[in-house]
C-alpha atoms as a PDB file:
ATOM      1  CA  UNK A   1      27.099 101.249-158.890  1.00  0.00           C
ATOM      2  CA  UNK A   2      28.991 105.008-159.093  1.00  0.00           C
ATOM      3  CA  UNK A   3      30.664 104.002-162.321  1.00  0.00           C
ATOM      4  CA  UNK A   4      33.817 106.528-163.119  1.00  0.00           C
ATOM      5  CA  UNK A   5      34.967 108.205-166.371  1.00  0.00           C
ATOM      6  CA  UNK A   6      38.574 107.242-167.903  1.00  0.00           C
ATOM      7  CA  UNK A   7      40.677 110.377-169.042  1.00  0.00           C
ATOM      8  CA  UNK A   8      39.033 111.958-171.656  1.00  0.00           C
ATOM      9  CA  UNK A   9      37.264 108.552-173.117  1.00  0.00           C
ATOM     10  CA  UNK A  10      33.639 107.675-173.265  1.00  0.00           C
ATOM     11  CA  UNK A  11      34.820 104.786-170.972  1.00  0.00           C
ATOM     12  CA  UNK A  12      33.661 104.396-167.870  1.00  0.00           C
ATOM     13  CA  UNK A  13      34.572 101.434-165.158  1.00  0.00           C
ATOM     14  CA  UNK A  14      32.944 100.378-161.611  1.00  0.00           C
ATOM     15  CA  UNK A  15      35.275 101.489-158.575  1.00  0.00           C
ATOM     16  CA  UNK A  16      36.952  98.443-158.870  1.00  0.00           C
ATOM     17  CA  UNK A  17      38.493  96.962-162.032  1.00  0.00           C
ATOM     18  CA  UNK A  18      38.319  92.879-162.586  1.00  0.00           C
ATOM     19  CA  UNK A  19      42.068  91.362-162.544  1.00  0.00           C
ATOM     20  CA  UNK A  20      41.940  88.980-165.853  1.00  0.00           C
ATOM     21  CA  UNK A  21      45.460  87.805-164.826  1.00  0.00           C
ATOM     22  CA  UNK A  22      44.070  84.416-163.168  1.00  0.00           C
ATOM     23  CA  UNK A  23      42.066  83.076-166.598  1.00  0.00           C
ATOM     24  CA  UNK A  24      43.899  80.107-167.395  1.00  0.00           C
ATOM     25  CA  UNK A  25      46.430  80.627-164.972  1.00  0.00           C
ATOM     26  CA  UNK A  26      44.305  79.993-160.945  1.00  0.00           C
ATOM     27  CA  UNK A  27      41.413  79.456-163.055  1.00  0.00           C
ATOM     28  CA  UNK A  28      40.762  77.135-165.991  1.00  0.00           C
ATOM     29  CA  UNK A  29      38.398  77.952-168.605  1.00  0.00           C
ATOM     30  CA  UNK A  30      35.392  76.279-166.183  1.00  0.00           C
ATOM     31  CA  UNK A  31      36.396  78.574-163.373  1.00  0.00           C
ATOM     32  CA  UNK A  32      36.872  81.567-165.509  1.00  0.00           C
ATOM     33  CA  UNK A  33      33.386  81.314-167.119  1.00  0.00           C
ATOM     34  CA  UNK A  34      31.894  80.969-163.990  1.00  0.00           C
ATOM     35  CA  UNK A  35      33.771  84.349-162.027  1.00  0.00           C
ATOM     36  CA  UNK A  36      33.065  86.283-165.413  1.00  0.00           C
ATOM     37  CA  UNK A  37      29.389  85.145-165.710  1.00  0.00           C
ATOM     38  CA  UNK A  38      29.231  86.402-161.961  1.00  0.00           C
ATOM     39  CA  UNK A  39      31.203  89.937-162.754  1.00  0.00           C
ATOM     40  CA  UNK A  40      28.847  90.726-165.324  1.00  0.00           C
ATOM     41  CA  UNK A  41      25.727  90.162-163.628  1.00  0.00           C
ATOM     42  CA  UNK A  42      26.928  92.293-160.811  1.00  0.00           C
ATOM     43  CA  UNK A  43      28.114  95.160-163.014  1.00  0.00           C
ATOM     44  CA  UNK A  44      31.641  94.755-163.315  1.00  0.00           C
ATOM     45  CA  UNK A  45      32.123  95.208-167.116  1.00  0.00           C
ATOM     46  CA  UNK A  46      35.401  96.703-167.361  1.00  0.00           C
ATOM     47  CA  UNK A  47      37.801  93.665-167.618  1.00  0.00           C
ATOM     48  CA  UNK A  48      41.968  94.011-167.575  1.00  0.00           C
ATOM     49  CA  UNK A  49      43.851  91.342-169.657  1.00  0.00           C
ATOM     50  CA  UNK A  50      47.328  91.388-171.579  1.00  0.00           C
ATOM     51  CA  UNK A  51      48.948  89.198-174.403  1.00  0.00           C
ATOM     52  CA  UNK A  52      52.079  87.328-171.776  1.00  0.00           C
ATOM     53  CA  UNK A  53      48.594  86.654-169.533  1.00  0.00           C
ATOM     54  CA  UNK A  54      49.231  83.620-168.264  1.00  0.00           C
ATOM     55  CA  UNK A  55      52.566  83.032-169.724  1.00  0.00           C
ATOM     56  CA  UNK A  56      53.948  83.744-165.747  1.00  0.00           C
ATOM     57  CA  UNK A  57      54.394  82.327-163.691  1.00  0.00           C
ATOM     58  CA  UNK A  58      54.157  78.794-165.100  1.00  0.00           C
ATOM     59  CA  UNK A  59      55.671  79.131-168.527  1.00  0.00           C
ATOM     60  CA  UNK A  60      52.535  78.889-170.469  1.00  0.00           C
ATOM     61  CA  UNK A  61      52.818  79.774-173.763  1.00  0.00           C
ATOM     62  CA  UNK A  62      50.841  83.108-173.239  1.00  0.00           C
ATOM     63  CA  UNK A  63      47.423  84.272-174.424  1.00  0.00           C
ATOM     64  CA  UNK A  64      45.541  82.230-172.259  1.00  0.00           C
ATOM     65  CA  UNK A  65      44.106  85.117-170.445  1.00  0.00           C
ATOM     66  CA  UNK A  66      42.731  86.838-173.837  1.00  0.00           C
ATOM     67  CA  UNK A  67      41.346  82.736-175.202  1.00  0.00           C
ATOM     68  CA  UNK A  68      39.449  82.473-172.290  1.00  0.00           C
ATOM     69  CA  UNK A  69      37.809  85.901-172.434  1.00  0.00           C
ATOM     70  CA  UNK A  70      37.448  86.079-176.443  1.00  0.00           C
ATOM     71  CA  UNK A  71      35.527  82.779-175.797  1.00  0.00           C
ATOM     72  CA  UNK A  72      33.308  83.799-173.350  1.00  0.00           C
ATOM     73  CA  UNK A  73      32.446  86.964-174.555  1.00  0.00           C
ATOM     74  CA  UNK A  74      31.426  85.248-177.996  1.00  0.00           C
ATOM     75  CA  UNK A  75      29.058  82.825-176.499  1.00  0.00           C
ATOM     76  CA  UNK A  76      27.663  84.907-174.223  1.00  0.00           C
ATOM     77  CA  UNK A  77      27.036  87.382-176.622  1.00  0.00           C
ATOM     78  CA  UNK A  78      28.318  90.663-174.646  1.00  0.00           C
ATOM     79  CA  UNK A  79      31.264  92.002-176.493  1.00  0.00           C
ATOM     80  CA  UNK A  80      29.498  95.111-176.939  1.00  0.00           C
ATOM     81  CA  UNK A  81      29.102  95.445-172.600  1.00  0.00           C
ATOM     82  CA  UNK A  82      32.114  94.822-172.141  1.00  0.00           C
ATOM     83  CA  UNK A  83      35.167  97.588-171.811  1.00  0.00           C
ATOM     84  CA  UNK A  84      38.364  95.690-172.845  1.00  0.00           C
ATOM     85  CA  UNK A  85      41.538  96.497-171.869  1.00  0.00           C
ATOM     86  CA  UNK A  86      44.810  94.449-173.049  1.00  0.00           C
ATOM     87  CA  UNK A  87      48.452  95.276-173.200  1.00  0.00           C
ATOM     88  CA  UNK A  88      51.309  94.639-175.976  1.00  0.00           C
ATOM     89  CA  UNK A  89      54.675  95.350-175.194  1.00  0.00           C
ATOM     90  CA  UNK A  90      56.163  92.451-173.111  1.00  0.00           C
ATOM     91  CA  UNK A  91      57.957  89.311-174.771  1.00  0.00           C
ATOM     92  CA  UNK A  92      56.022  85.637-175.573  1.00  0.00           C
ATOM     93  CA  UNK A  93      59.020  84.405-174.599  1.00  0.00           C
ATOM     94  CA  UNK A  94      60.166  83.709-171.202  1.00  0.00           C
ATOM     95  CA  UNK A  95      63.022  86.360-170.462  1.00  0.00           C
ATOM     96  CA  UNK A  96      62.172  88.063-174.025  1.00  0.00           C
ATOM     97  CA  UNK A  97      63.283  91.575-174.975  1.00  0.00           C
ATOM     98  CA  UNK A  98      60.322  94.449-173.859  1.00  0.00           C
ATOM     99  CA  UNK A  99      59.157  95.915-177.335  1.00  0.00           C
ATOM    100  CA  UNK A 100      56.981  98.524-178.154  1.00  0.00           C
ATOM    101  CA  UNK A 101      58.222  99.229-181.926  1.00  0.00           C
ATOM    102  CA  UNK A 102      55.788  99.594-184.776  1.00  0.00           C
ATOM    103  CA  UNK A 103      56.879  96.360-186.214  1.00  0.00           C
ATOM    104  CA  UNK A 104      55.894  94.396-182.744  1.00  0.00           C
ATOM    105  CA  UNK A 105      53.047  96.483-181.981  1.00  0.00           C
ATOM    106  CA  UNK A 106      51.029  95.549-185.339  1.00  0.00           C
ATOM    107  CA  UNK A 107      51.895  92.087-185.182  1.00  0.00           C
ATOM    108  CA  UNK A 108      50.766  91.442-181.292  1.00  0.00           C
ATOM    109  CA  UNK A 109      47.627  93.563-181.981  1.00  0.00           C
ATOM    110  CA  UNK A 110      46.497  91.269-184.532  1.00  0.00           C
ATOM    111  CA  UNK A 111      47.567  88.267-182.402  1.00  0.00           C
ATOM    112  CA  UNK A 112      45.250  89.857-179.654  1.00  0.00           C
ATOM    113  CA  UNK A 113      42.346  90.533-181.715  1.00  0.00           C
ATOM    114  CA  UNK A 114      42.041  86.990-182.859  1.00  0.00           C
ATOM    115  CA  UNK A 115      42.473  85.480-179.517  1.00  0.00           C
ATOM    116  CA  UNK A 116      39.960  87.406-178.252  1.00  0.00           C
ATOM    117  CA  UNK A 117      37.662  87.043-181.050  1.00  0.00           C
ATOM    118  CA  UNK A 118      36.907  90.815-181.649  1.00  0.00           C
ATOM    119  CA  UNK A 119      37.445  93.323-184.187  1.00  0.00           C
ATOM    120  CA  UNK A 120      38.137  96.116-181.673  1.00  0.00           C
ATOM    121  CA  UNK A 121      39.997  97.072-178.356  1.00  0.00           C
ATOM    122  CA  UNK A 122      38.463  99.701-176.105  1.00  0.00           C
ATOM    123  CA  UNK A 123      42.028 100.350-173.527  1.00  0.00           C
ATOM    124  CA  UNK A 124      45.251  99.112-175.586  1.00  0.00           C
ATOM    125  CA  UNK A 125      48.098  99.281-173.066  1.00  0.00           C
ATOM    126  CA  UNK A 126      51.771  99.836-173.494  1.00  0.00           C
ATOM    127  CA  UNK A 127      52.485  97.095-171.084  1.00  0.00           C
ATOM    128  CA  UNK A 128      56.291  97.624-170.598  1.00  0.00           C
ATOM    129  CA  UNK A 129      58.866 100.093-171.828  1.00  0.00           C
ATOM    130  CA  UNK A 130      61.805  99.071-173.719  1.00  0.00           C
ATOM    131  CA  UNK A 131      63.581 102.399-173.520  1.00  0.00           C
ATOM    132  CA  UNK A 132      64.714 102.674-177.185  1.00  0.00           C
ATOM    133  CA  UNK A 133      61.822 102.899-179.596  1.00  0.00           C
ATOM    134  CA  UNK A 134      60.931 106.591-180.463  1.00  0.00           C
ATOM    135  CA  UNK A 135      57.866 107.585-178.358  1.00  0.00           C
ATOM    136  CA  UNK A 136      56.396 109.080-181.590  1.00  0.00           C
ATOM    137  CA  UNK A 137      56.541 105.668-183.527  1.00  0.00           C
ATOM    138  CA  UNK A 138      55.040 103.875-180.785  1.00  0.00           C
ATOM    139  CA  UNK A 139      52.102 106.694-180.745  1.00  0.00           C
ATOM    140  CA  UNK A 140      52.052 106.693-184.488  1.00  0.00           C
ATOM    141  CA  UNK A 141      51.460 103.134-184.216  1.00  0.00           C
ATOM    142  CA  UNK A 142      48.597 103.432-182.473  1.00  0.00           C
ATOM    143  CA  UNK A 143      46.809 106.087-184.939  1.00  0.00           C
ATOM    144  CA  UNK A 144      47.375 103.535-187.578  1.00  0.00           C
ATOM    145  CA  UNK A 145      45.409 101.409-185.093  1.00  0.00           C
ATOM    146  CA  UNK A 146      43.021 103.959-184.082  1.00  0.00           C
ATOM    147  CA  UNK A 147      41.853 105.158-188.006  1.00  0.00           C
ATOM    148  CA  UNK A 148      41.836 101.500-188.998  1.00  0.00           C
ATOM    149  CA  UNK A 149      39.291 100.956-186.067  1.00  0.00           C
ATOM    150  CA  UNK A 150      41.227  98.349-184.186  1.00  0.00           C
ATOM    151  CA  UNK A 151      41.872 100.450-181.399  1.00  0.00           C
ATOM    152  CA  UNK A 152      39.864 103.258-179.524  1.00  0.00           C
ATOM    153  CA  UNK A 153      42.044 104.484-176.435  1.00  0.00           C
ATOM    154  CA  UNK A 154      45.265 104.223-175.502  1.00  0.00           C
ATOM    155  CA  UNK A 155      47.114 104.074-172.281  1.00  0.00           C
ATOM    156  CA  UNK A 156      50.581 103.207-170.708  1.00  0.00           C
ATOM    157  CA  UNK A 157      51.678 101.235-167.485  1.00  0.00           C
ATOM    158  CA  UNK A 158      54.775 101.001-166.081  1.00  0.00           C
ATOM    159  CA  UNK A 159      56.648 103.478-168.095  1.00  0.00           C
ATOM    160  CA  UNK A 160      59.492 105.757-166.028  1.00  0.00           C
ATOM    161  CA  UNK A 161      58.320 109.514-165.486  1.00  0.00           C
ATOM    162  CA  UNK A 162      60.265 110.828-168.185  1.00  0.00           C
ATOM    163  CA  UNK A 163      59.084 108.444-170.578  1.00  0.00           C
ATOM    164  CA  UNK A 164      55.756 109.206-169.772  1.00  0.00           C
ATOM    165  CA  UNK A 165      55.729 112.832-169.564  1.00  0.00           C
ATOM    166  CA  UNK A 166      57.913 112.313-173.572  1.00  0.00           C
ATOM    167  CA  UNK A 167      55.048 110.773-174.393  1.00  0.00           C
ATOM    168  CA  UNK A 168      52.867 113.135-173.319  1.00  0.00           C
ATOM    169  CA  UNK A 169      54.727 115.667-175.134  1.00  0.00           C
ATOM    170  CA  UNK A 170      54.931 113.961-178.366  1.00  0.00           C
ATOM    171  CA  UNK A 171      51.049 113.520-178.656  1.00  0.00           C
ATOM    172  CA  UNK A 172      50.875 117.601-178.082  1.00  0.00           C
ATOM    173  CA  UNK A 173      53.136 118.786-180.210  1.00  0.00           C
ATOM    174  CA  UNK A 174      52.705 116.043-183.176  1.00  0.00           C
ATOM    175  CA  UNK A 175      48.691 115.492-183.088  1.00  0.00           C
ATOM    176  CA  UNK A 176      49.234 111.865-181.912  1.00  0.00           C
ATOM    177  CA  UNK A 177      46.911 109.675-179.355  1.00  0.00           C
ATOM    178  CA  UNK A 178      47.365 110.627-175.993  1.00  0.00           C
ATOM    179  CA  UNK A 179      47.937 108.017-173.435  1.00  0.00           C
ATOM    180  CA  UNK A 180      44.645 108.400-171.358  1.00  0.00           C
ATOM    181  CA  UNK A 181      45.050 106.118-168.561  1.00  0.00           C
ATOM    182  CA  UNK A 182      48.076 104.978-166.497  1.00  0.00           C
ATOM    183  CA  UNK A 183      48.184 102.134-164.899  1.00  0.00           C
ATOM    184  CA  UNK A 184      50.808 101.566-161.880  1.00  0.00           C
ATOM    185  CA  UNK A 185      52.109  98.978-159.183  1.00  0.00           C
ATOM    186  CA  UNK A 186      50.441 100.936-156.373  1.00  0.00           C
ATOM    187  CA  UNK A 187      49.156  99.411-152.922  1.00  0.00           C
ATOM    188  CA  UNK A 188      49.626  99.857-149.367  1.00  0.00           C
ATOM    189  CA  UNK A 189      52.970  97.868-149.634  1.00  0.00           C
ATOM    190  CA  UNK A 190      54.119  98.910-153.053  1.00  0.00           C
ATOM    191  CA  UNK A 191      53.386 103.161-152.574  1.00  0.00           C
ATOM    192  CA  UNK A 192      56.721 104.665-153.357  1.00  0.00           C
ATOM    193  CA  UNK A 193      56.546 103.428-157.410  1.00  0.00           C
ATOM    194  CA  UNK A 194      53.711 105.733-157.926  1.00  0.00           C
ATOM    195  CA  UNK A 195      53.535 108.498-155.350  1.00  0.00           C
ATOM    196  CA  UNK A 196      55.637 111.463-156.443  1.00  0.00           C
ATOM    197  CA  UNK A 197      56.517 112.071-160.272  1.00  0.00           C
ATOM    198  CA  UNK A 198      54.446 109.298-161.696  1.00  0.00           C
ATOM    199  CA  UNK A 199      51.287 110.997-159.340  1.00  0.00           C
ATOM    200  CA  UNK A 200      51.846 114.455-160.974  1.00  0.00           C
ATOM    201  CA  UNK A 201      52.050 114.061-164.594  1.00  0.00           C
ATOM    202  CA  UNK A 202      49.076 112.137-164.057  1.00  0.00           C
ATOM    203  CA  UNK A 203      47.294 114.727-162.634  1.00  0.00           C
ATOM    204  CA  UNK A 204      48.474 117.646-164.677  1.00  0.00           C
ATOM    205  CA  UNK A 205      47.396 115.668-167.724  1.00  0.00           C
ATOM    206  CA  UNK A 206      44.020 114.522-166.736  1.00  0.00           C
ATOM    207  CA  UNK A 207      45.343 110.426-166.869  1.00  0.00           C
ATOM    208  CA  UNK A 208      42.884 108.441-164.951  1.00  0.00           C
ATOM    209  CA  UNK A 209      44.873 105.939-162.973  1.00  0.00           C
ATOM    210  CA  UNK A 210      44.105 102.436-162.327  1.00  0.00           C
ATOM    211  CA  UNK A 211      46.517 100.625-160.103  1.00  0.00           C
ATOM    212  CA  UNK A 212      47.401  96.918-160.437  1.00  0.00           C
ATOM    213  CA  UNK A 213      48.614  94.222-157.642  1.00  0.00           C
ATOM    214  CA  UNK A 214      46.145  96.439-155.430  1.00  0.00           C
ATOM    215  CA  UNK A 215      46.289  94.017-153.096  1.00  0.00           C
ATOM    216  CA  UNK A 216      49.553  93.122-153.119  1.00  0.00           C
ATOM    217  CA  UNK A 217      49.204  89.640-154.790  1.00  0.00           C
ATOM    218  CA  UNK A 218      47.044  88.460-151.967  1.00  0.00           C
ATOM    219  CA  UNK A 219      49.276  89.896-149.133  1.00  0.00           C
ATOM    220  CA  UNK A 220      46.992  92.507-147.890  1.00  0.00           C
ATOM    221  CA  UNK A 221      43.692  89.658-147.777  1.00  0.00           C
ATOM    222  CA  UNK A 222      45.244  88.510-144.466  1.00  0.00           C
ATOM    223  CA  UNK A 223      45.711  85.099-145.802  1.00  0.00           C
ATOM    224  CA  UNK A 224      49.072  84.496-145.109  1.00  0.00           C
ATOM    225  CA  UNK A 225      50.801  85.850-141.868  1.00  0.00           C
ATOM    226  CA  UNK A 226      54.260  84.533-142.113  1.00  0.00           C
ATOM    227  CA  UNK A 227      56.338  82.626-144.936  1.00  0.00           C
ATOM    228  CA  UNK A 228      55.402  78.975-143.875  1.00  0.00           C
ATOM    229  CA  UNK A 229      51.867  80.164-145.090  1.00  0.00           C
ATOM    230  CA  UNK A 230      52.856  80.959-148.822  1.00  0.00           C
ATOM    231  CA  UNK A 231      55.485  77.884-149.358  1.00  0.00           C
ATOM    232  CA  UNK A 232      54.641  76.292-152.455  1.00  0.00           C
ATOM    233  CA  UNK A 233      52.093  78.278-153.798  1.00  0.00           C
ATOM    234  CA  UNK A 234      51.494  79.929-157.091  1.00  0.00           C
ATOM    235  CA  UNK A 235      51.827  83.446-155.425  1.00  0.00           C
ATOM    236  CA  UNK A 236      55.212  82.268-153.269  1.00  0.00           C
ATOM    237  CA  UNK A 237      57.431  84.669-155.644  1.00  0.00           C
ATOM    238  CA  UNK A 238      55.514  88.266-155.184  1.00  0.00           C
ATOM    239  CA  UNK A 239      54.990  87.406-151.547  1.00  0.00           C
ATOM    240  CA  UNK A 240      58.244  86.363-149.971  1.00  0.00           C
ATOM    241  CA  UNK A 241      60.058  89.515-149.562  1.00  0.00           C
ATOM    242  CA  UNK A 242      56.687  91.128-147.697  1.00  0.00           C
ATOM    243  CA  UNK A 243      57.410  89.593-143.847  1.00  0.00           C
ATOM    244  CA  UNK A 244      58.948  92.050-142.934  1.00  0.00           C
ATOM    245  CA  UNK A 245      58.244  94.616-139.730  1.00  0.00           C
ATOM    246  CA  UNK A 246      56.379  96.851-141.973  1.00  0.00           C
ATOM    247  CA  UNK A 247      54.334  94.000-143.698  1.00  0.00           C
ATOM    248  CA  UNK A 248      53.106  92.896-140.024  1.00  0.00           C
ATOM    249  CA  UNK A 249      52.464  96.571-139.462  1.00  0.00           C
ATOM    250  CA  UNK A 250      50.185  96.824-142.191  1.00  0.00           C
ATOM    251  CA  UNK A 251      48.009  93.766-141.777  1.00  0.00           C
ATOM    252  CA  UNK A 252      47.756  94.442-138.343  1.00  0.00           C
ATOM    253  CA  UNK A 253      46.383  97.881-138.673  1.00  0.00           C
ATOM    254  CA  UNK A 254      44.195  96.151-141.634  1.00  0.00           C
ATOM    255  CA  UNK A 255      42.929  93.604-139.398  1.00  0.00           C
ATOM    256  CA  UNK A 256      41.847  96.338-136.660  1.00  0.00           C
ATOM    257  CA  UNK A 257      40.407  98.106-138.916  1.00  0.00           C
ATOM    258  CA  UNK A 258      38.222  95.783-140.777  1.00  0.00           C
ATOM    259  CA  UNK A 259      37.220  94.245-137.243  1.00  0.00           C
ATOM    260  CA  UNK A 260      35.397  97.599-137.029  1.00  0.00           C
ATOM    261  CA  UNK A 261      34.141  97.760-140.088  1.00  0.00           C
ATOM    262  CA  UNK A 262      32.959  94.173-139.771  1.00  0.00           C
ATOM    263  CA  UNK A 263      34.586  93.495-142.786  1.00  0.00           C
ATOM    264  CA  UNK A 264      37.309  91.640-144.912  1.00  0.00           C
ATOM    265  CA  UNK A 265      40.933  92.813-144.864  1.00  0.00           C
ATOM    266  CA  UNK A 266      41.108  92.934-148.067  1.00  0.00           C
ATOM    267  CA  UNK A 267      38.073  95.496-148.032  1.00  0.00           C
ATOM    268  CA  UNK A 268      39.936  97.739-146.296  1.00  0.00           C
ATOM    269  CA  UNK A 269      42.990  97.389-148.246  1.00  0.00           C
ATOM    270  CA  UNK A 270      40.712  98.415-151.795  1.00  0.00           C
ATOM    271  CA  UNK A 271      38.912 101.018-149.734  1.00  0.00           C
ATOM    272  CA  UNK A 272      42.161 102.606-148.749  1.00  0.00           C
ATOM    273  CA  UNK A 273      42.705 102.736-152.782  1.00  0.00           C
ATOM    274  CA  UNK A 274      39.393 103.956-153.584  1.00  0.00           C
ATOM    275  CA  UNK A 275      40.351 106.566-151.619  1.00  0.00           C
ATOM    276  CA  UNK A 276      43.251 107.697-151.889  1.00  0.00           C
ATOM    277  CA  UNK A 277      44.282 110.816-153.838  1.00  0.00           C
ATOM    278  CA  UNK A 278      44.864 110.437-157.748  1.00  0.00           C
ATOM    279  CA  UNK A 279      43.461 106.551-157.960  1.00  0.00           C
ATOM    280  CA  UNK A 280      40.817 106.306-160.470  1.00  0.00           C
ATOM    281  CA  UNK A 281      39.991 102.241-159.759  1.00  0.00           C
ATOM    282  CA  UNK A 282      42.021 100.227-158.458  1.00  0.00           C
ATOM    283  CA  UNK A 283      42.508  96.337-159.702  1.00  0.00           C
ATOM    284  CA  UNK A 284      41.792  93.282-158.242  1.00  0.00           C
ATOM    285  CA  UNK A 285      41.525  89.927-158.960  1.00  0.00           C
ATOM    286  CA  UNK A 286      39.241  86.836-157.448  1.00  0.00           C
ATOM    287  CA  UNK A 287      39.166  83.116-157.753  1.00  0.00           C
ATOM    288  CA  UNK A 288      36.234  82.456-155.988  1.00  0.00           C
ATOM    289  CA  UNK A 289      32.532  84.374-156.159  1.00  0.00           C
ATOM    290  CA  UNK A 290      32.909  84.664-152.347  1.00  0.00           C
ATOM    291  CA  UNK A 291      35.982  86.477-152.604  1.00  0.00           C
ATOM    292  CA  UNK A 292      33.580  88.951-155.274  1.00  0.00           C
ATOM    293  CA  UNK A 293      32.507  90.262-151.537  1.00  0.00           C
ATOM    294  CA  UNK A 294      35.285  91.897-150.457  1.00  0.00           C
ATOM    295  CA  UNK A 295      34.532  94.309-153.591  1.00  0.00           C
ATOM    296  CA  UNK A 296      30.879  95.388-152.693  1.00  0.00           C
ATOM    297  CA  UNK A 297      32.574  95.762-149.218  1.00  0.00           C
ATOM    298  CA  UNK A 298      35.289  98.395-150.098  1.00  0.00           C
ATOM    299  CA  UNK A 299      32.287 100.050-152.178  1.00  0.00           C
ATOM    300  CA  UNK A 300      29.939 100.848-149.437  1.00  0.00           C
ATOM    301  CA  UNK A 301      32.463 101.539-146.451  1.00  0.00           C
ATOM    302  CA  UNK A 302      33.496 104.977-145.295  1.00  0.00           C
ATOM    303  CA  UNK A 303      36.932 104.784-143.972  1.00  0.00           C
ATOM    304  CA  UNK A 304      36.954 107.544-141.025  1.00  0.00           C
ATOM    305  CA  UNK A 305      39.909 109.981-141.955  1.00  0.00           C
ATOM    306  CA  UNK A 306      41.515 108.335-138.326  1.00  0.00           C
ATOM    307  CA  UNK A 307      40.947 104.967-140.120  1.00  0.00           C
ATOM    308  CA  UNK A 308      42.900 106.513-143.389  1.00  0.00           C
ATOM    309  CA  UNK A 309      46.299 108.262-141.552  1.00  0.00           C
ATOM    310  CA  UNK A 310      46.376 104.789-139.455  1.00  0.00           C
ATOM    311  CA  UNK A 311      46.936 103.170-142.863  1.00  0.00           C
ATOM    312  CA  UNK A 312      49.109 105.528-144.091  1.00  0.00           C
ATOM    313  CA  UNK A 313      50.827 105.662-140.767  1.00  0.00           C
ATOM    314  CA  UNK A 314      51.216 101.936-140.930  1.00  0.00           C
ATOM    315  CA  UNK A 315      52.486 101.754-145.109  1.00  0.00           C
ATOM    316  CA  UNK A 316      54.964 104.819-144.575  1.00  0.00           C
ATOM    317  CA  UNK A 317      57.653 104.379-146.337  1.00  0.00           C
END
């Protein structure tokens, strides 16, 4: 496994980051044991969770995501493997005020530690902006975090350009934590969120990226070709506005070119990531160890640079 640095951490991850959206929300605590047991063995040690995980879509109560993984890590006895990254920033409460203010931010770190039975967090996320705290409290919160040992990186997802590059700023010129990773919407249906601005702080300020919904909340596995496929299920809400001409576009051209690969569309759709200029890892999710497949097979495939434009070709937007 080519593991790859984070920013300017001692954190590394495999090419593909594990999802930890589905504990307790496709998977149960059974299940979840069972895919994490199966990540570890095969290397992939750098897990994504947040505090709202799995408050949506089913109005849980939140915090099963970080429960489920606090619990396994402690009775497996590989906190110390494992590179944990959770977010604070988004409400417990369904349709709850976004808050990143020092007052939330030390409260829902503590709520996270316990849940997830640990005395540290290796990637602590600003999971949402709210547009109104001070970027310098918010980075000042973290310090406190950082020199009480809570916390050991930082980094930010979702935030607008010019809340980012603020950010940025503010840990310059004030000797506060830098956000070190950034962590987008960004697939081969969702490109225009990230491409542009977002892309070029990034770059310019050495932010690995690691995008979520990489494959476009099981869109781009080929699963479901028309709306009649997705009715009633858990993922009906991120998938319905995707049948469109361009949708078809893309998992045709996905479905041609795994066919020569010999390989899963969703391969193709994490290769394309891997790939693609600025991505650090993308993230995906699985709720079954066969699905774990379509990881090792975006790995070891070369798309052609053909193979690549065809994609892009096919996601312009």
């Amino acid at each position: 496994m080519n593991y790859k640095k984070l920013g300017n951490t001692d954190l590394t991850t495999a090419p593909i980051v594990f999802g930890g959206n589905v504990f307790g929300w496709t998977l149960d605590e059974k299940e979840s044991f069972k895919m994490l047991d199966e990540l570890f063995e095969k290397g992939f040690t750098t897990i994504d969770s947040a505090d709202v995980y799995s408050r949506w879509p089913d109005g849980n109560e939140g915090g099963e995501s970080e429960k489920i993984l606090g619990k396994w890590m402690k009775e497996r006895g590989v906190r110390h493997k494992i590179n944990l990254a959770t977010k604070v920033g988004s409400s417990m409460q369904q349709g709850g005020d976004k808050d990143i203010s020092r007052s939330h931010i030390l409260k829902a770190s503590e709520d996270s530690l316990k849940r997830l039975q640990t005395d540290y967090i290796d990637l602590y996320y600003t999971h949402w902006d709210d547009d109104k705290t001070p970027v310098e409290e918010t980075l000042d919160t973290y310090q406190q975090l950082i020199k009480e040992g809570k916390v050991r990186y930082i980094g930010a997802s979702n935030l607008s350009p010019e809340r980012l590059q603020a950010s940025l700023d503010a840990a310059k010129n004030n000797n506060l934590p830098k956000y070190e990773v950034f962590q987008p919407e960004y697939s081969l249906m969702e490109r225009e969120k990230f491409e542009g601005k977002i892309k070029d702080i990034c770059q310019q300020n050495n932010l690995s990226v690691l995008s979520y919904f990489s494959l476009a909340s099981g869109f781009l596995t080929g699963k479901y070709q028309d709306k009649e496929d997705i009715k009633g299920k858990e993922r009906e809400m991120f998938l319905k506005d995707y049948f469109d001409e361009r949708g078809k576009k893309i998992l045709k051209t996905l479905s041609e070119i795994s066919n020569e690969h010999m390989v899963s569309e969703a391969a193709v759709a994490l290769a394309w990531l891997i790939n693609r200029p600025g991505i650090t890892a993308p993230i995906a999710s699985a709720t079954k160890k066969s699905h774990l497949n379509s990881f090792f097979q975006a790995i070891d495939i070369e798309l052609s640079k053909e193979q690549m434009q065809r994609l892009n070709d096919a996601s312009a937007y």
